[in-house]
Protein backbone atom coordinates (compact mmCIF):
# COMPACT_ATOMS: atom_id res chain seq x y z
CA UNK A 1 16.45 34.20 9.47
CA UNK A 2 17.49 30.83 10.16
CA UNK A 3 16.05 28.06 7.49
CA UNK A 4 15.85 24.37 8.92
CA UNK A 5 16.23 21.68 6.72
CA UNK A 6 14.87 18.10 7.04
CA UNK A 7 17.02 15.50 5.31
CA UNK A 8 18.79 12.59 4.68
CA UNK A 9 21.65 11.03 6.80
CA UNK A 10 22.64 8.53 3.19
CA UNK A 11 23.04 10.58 0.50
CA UNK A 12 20.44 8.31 -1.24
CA UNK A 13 20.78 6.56 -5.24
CA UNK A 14 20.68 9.77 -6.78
CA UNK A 15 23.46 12.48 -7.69
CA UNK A 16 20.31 15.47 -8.16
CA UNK A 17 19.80 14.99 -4.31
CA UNK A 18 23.27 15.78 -3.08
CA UNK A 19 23.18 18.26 -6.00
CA UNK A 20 19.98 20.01 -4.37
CA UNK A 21 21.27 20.17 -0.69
CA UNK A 22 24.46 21.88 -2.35
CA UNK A 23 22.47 24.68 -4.22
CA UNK A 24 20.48 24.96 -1.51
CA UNK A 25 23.03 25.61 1.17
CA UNK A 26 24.67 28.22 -1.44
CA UNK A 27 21.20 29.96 -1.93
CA UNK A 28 20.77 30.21 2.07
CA UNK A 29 24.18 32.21 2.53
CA UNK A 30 23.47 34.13 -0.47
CA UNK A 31 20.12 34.93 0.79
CA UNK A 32 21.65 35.66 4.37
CA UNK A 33 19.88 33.17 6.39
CA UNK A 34 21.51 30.97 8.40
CA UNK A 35 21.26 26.90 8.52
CA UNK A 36 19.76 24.60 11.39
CA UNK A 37 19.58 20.69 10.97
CA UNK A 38 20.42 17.46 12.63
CA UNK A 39 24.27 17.99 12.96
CA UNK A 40 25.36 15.23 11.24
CA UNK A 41 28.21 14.98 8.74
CA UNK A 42 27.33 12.47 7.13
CA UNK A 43 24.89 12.02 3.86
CA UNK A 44 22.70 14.66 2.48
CA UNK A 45 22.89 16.41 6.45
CA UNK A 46 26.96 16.99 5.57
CA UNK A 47 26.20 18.05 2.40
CA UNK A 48 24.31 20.65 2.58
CA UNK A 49 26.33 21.92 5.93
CA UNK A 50 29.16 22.03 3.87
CA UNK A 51 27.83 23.85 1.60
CA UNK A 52 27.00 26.60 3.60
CA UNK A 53 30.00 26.92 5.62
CA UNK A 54 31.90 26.61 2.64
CA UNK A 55 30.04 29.72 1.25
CA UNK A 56 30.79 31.52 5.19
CA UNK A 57 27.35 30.76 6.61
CA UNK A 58 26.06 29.89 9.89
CA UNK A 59 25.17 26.14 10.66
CA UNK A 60 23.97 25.29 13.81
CA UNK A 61 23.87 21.36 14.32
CA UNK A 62 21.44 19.80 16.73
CA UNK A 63 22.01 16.04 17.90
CA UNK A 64 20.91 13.84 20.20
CA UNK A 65 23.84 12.38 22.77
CA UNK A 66 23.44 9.13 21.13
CA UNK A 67 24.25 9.87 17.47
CA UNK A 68 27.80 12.21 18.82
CA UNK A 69 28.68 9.05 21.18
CA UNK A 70 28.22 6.78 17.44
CA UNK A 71 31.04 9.60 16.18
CA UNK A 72 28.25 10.61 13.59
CA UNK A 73 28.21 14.80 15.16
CA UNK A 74 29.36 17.06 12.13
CA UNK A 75 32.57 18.77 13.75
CA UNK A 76 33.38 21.83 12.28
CA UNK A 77 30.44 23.75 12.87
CA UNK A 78 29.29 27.75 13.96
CA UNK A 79 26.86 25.61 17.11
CA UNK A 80 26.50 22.15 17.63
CA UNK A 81 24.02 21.43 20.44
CA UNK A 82 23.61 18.41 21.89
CA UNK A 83 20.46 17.47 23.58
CA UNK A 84 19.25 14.20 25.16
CA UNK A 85 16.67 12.63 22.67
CA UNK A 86 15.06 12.54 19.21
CA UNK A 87 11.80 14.62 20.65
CA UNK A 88 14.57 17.06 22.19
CA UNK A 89 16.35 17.88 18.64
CA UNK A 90 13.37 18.39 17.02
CA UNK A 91 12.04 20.66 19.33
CA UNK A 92 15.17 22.71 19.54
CA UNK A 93 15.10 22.88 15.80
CA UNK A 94 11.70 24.14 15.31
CA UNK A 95 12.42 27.12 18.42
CA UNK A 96 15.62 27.95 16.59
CA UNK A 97 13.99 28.22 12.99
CA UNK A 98 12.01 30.52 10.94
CA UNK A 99 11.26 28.32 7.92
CA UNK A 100 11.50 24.45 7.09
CA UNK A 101 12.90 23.26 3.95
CA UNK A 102 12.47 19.03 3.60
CA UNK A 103 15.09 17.54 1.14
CA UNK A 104 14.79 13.76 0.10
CA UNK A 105 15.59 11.32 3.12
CA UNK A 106 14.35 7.92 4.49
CA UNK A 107 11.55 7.77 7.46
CA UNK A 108 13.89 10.21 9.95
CA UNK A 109 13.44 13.18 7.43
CA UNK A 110 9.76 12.07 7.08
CA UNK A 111 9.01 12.32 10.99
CA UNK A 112 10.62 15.53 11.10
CA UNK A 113 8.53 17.01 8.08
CA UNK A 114 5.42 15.21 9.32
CA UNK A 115 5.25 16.44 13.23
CA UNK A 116 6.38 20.37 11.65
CA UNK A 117 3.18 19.81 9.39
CA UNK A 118 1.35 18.74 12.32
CA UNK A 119 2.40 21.37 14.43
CA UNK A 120 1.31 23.75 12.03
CA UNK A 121 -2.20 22.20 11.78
CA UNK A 122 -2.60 22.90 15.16
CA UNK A 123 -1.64 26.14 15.18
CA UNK A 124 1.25 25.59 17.36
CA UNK A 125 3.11 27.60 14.87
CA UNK A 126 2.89 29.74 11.50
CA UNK A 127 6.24 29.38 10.13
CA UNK A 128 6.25 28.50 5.97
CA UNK A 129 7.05 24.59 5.34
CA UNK A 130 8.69 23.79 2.04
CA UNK A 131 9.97 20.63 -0.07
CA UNK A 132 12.76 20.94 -2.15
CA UNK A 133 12.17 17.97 -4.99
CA UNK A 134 15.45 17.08 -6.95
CA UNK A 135 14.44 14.06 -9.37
CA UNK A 136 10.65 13.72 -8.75
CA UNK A 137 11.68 12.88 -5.15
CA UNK A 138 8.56 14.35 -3.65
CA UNK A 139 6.02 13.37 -6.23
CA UNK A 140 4.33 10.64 -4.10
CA UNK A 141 4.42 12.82 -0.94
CA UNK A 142 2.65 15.39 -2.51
CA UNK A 143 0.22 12.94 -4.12
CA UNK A 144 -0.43 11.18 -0.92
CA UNK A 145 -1.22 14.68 0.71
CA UNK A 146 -3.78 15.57 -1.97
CA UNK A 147 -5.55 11.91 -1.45
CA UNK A 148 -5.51 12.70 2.49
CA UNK A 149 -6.84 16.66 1.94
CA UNK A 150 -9.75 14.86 -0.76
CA UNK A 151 -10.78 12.22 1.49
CA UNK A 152 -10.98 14.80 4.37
CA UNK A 153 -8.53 14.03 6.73
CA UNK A 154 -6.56 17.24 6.17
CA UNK A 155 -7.19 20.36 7.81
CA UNK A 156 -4.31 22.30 6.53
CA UNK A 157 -4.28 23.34 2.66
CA UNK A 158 -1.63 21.20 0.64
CA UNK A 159 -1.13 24.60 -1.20
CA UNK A 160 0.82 25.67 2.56
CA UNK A 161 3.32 23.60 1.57
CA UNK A 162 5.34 25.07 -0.64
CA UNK A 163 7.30 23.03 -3.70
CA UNK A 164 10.15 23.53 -5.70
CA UNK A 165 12.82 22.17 -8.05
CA UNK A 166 15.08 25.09 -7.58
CA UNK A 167 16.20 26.25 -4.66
CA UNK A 168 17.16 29.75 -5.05
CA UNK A 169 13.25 29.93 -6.17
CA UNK A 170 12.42 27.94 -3.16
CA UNK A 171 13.83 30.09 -1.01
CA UNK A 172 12.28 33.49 -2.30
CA UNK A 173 8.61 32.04 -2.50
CA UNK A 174 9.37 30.44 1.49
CA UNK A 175 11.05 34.02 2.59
């Protein structure tokens, strides 16, 4: 299987999220899944991509043109494909994926978590969506979901969305 994980390109104000994308990539190798996510080196995107090829794992990067021409393209990857827009990569991601895992990130990881949720409301696919919270990160999120479910503007059960402090636990309940 091939997990694809939604995160941050800053490695954001906190040492648990770093700390998270780390233990996750680990937990992905040992699980023997493979990693797709935005090719980037750089914040929580490098992190956890180094974590699994550090651990032997597969990582296949996908990034638009734009971000490789900004010199922003993680290099030593398995794949690194390069497509020609935002709508592209995510696309690509999502055909090359089995599962979604969201780490904390700013409104890039959001869009990406948000259209996968979407897509899954509309039965465009089945595939199991998961946050991995380090620090309360996803508190609000999940909060804000529960408001949008109880006001009745959610079709899809928050309880799809699987959540999780640890990722090796993550990982079996998503698998």
């Amino acid at each position: 299987m091939r997990i694809c994980v939604f995160c941050g390109a800053a490695r954001g104000g906190d040492d648990a999220y770093a700390g998270q994308a780390i233990a996750l990539g680990h937990e992905i190798v040992a699980a023997g899944h493979g990693l797709v996510f935005g090719g980037g080196a750089v914040g929580l995107m490098g992190v956890v991509a180094d974590a699994v090829l550090e651990a032997g794992g597969e990582a296949i990067g996908v990034i638009p043109q734009q971000l490789v021409d900004r010199e922003l393209a993680h290099r030593g990857l398995t794949d690194l494909r390069v497509v020609g827009s935002m709508h592209e990569r995510k696309a690509l991601m999502a055909d090359l994926a089995d599962a979604f895992v969201a780490l904390p990130g700013g409104f890039g990881t959001l869009d990406e978590l948000i259209e996968i949720i979407t897509w899954r409301q509309l039965g465009l696919h089945s595939k199991p969506i998961a946050l991995l919270d380090a620090g309360g990160f996803w508190a609000p999120f999940t909060a804000l979901v529960e408001h949008l479910r109880a006001a009745g503007f959610l079709r899809v059960d928050p309880g799809q969305i699987l959540y999780d402090d640890d990722a090796a636990r993550l990982l079996e309940r998503l698998i």
